[in-house]
C-alpha atoms as a PDB file:
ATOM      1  CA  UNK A   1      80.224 111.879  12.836  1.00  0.00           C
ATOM      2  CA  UNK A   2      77.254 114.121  10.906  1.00  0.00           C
ATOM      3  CA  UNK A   3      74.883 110.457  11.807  1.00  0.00           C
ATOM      4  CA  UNK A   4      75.931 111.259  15.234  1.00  0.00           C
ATOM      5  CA  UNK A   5      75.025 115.058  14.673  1.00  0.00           C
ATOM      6  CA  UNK A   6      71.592 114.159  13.142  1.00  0.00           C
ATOM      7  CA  UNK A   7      70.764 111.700  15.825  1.00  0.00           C
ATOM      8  CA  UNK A   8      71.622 114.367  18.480  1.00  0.00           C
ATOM      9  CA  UNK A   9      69.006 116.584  16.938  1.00  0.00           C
ATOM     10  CA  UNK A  10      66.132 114.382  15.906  1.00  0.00           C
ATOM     11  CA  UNK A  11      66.451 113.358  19.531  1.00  0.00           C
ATOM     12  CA  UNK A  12      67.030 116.165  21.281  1.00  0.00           C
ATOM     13  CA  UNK A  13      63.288 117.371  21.228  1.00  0.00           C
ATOM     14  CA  UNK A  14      62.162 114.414  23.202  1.00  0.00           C
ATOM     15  CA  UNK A  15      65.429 115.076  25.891  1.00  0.00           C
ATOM     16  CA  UNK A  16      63.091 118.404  26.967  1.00  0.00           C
ATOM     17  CA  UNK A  17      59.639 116.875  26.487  1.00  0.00           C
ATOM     18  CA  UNK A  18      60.676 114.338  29.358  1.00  0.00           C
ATOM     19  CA  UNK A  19      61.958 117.076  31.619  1.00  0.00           C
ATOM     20  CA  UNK A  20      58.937 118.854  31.459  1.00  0.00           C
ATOM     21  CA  UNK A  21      56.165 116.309  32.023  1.00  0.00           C
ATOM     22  CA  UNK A  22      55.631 113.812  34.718  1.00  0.00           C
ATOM     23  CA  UNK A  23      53.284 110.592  34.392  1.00  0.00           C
ATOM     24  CA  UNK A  24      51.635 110.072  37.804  1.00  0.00           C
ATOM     25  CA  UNK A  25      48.780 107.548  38.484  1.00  0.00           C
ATOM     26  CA  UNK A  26      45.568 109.209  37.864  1.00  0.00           C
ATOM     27  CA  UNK A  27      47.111 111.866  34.805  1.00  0.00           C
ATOM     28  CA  UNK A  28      50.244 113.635  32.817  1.00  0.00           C
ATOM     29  CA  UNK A  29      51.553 116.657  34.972  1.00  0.00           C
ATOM     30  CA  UNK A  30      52.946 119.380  32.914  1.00  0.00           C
ATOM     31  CA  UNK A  31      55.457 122.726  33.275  1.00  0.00           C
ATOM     32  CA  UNK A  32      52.673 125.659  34.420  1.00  0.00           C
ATOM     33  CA  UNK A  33      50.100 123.268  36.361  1.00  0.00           C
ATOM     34  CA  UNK A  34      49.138 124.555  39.419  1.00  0.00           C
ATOM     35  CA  UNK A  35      49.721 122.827  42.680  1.00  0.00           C
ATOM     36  CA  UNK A  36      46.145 121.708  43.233  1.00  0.00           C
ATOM     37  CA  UNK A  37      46.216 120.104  39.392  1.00  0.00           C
ATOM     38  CA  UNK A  38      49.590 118.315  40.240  1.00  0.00           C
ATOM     39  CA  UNK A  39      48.218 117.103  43.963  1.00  0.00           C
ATOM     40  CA  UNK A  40      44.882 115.873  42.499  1.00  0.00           C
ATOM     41  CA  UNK A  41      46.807 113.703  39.965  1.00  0.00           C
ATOM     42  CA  UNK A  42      50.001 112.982  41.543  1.00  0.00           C
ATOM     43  CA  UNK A  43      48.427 112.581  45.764  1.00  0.00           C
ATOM     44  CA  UNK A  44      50.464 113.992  48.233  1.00  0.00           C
ATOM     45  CA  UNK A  45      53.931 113.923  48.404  1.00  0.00           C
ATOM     46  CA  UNK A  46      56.583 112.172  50.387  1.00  0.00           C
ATOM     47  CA  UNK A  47      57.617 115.504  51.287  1.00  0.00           C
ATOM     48  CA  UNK A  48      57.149 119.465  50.820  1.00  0.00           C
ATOM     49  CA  UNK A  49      59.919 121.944  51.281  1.00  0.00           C
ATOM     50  CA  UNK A  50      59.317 125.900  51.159  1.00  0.00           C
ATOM     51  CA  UNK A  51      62.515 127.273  50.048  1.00  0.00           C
ATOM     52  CA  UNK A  52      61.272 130.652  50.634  1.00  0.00           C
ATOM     53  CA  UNK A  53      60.367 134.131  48.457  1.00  0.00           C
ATOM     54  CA  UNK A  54      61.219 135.461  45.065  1.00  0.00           C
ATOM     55  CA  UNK A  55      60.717 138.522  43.283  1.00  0.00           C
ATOM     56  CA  UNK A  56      59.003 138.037  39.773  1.00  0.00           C
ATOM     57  CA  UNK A  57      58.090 140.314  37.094  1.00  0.00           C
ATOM     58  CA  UNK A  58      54.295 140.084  36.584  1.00  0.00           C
ATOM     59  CA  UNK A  59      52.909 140.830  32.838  1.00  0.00           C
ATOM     60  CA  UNK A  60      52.154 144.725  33.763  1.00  0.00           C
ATOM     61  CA  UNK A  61      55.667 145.639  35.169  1.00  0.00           C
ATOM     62  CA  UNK A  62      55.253 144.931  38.780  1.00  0.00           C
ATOM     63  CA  UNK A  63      57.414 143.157  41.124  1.00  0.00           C
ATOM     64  CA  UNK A  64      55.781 140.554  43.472  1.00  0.00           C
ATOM     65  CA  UNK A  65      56.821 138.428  45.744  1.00  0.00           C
ATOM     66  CA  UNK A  66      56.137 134.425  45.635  1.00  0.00           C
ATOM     67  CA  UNK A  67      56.299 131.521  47.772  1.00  0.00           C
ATOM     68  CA  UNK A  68      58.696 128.757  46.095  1.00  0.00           C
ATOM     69  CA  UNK A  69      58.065 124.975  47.221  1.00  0.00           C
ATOM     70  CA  UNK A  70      59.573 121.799  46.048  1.00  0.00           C
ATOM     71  CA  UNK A  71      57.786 118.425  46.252  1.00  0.00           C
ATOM     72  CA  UNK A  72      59.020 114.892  46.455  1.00  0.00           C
ATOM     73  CA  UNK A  73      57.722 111.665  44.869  1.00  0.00           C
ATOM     74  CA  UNK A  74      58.954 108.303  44.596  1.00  0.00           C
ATOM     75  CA  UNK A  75      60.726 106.072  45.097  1.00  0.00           C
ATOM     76  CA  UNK A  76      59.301 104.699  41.458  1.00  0.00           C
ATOM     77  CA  UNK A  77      61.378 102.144  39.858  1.00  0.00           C
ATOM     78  CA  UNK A  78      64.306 103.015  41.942  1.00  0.00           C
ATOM     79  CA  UNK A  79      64.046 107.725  41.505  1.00  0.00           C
ATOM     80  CA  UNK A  80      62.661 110.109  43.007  1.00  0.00           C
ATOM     81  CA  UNK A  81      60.843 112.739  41.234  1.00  0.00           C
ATOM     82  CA  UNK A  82      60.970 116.494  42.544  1.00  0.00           C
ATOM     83  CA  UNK A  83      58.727 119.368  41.426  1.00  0.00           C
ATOM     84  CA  UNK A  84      59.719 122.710  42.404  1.00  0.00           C
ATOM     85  CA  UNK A  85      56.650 125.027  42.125  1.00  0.00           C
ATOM     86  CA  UNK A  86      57.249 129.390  41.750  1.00  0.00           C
ATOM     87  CA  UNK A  87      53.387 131.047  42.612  1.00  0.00           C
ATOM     88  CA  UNK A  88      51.587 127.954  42.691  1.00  0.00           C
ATOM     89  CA  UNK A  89      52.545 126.995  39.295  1.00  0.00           C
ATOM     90  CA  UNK A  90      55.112 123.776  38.623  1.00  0.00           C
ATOM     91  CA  UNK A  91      58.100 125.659  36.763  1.00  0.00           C
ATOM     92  CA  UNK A  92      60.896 122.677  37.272  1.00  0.00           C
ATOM     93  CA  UNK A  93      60.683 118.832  37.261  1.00  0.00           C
ATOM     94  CA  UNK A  94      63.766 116.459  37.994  1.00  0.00           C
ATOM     95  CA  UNK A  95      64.180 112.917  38.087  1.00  0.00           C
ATOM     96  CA  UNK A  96      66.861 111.514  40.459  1.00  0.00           C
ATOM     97  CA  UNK A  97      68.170 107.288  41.404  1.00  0.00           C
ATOM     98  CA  UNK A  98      69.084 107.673  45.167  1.00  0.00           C
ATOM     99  CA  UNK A  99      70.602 105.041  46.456  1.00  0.00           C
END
């Protein structure tokens, strides 16, 4: 059981390095790359969906209102990668197998 424990944790690290970086053709996209970064690595994407407006908290204590998009990639090996971007900037990246 603790080997199982210390395995957990020496691997754990890498479980949320993979979630937040995506290897595309011509680069490494990253959390916090803007949409023109991820597009001139990545291409264009199967598909782009505006899921509408949120309200964010901007570093002097305003509210403001941004556009939030997700992108689609793939199929690659068999998943689909989507990028869901707050502002311009990537904030989420997920990895799903459809069938």
């Amino acid at each position: 059981m603790k080997r199982l424990i210390t395995a957990l944790l020496v691997f754990a690290p890498f479980c949320v390095q993979a979630s937040s970086t995506l290897r595309c053709d011509s680069g490494l996209v990253s959390l916090d790359d803007t949409t023109s970064e991820v597009s001139s690595k990545c291409g264009e994407p199967l598909s782009r969906d505006f899921l509408g407006y949120r309200e964010v908290l901007d570093e002097y204590g305003f509210y403001n209102e941004v556009a939030v998009e997700e992108w689609s990639y793939g199929p690659r090996n068999g998943m689909y990668q989507f990028l869901r971007f707050q502002g311009n900037r990537l904030i989420k990246i997920d990895s799903k197998r459809r069938n």
